[in-house]
Protein backbone atom coordinates (compact mmCIF):
# COMPACT_ATOMS: atom_id res chain seq x y z
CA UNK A 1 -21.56 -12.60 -5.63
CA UNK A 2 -18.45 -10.87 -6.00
CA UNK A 3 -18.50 -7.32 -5.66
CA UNK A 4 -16.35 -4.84 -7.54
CA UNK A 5 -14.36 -1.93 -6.23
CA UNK A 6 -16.31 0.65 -7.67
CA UNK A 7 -19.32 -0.46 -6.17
CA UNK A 8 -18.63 0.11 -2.33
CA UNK A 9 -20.60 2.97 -0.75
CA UNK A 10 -19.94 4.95 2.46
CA UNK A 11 -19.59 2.77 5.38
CA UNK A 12 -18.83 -0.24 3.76
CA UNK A 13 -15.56 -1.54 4.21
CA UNK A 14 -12.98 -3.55 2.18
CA UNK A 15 -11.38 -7.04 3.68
CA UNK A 16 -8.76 -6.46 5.91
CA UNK A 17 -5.79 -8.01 6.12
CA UNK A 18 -2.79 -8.92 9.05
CA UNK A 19 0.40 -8.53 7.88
CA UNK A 20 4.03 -9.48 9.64
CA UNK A 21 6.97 -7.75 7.95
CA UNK A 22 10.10 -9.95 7.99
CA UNK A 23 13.45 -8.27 8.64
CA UNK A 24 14.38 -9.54 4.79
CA UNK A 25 10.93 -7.90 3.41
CA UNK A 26 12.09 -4.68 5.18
CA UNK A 27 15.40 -4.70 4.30
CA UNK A 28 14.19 -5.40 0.36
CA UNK A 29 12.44 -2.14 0.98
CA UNK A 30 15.47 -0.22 2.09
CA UNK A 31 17.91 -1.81 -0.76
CA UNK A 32 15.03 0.00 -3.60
CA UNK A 33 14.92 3.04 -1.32
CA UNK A 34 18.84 3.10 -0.29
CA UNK A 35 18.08 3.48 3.12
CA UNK A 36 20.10 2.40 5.16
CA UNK A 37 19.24 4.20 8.32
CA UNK A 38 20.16 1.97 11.45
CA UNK A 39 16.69 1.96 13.08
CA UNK A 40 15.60 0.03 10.45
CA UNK A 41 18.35 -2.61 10.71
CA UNK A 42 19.01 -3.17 14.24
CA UNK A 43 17.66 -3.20 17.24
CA UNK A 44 17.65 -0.26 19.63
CA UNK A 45 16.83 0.58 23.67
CA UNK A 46 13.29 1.50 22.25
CA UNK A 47 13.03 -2.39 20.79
CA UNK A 48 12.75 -3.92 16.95
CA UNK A 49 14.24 -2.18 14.26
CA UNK A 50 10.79 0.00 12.84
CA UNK A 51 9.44 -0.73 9.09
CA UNK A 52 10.24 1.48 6.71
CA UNK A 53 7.81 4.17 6.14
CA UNK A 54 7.87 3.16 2.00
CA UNK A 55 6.50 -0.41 3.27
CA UNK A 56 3.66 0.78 5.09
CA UNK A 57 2.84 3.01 2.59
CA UNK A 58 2.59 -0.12 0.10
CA UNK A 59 0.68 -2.70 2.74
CA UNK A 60 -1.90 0.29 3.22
CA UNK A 61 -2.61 0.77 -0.20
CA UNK A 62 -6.39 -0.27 -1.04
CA UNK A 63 -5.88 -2.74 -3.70
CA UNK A 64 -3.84 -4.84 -0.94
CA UNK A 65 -7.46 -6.34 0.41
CA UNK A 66 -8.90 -9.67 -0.69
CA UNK A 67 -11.92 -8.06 -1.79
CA UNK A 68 -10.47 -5.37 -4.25
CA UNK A 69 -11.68 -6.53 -7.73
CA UNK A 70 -11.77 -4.58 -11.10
CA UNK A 71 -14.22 -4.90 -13.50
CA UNK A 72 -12.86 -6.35 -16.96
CA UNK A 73 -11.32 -3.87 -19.16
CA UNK A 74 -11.40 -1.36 -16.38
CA UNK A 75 -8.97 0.33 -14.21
CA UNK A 76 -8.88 2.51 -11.03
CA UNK A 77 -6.20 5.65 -10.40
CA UNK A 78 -4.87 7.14 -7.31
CA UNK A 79 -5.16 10.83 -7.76
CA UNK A 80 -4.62 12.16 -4.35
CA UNK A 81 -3.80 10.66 -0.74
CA UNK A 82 -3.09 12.45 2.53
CA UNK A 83 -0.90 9.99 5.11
CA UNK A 84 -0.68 10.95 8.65
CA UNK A 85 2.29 8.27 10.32
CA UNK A 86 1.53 7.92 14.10
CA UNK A 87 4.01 6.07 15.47
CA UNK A 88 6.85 3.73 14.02
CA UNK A 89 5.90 -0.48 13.57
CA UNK A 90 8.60 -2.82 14.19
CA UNK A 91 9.76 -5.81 12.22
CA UNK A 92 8.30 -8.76 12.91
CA UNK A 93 4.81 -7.15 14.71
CA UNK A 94 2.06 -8.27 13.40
CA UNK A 95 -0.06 -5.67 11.48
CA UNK A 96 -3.76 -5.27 10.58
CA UNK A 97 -4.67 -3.00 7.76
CA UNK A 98 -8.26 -1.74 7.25
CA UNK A 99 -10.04 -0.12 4.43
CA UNK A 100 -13.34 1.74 4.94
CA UNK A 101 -15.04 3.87 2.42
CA UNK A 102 -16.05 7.10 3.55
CA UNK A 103 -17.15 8.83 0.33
CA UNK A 104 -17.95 8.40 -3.30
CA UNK A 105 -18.97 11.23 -5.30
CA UNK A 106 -19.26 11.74 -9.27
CA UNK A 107 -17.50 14.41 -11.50
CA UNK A 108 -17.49 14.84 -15.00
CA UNK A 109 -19.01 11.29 -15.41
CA UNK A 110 -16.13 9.48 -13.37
CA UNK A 111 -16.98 7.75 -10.42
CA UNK A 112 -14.50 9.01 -7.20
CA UNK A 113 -14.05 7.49 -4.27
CA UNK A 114 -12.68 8.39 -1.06
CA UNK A 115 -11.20 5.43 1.81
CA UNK A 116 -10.05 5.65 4.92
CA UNK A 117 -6.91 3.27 5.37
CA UNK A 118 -6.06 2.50 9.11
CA UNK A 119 -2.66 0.17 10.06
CA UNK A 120 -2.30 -0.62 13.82
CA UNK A 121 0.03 -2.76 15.80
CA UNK A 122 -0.49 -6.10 17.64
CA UNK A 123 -1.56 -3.95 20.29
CA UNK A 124 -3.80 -2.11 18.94
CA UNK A 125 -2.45 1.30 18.37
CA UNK A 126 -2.40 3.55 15.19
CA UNK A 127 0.89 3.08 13.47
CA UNK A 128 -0.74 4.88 10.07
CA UNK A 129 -4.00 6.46 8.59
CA UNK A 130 -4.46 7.58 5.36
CA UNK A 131 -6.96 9.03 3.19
CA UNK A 132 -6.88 7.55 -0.47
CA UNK A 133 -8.69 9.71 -3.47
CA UNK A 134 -9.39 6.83 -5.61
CA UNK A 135 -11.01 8.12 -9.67
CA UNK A 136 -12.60 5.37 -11.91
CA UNK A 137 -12.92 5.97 -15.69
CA UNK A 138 -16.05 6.05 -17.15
CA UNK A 139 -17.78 2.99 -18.25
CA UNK A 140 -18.14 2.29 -21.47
């Protein structure tokens, strides 16, 4: 049964998903951005060159997951996020992005929903967390 986006309650989470960014995928990023600082291009004492912030931003985004489905005719908005960045990633680490919702609420007849994205390293530690504000229109 597939499940729609605006009908996940607190607790439930979204499907994750791993990602590795390629030094191209990065450097894509920092063409659009015109970025060309050098820790994200070459290597330094402290290892990889790091992802650019505007890529993890993107990966940790909630429609990224598998499961993220609309329902026809419908849409979702971003209205307000709050992104804490932990620690840098590095090209060519392999990511894992999670999406838990920790509140839905309704106002003025729209449905609002509040999710808790995580990104962590290969090892395990916090790279990114971010708290997405997520409004649905009303149905029809």
């Amino acid at each position: 049964m597939i499940k729609f986006a605006d009908e996940f309650q607190p607790g439930e989470s979204l499907e994750p998903i791993a990602v590795v960014v390629t030094f191209d995928w990065n450097e894509q990023i920092l063409f659009a951005q015109q970025d060309y600082d050098p820790c994200y291009i070459r290597a330094t004492g402290n290892g990889p060159p790091h992802v650019h912030p505007a890529l993890l931003l993107a990966i940790s985004a909630n429609t990224r997951s598998p499961s993220y489905r609309l329902r026809p005719g419908t849409a979702s908005v971003l209205a307000e996020d709050a992104v804490r960045f932990l620690a840098p990633a590095t090209v060519d680490d392999r990511l894992a992005v999670t999406w838990r919702v920790v509140g839905v609420h309704e106002k003025r007849g729209r449905l609002h929903q509040t999710i808790d994205a995580r990104i962590t390293d290969s090892a395990g530690m916090p790279v990114l967390t971010r708290e997405l504000r997520v409004v649905f229109p009303k149905r029809a």
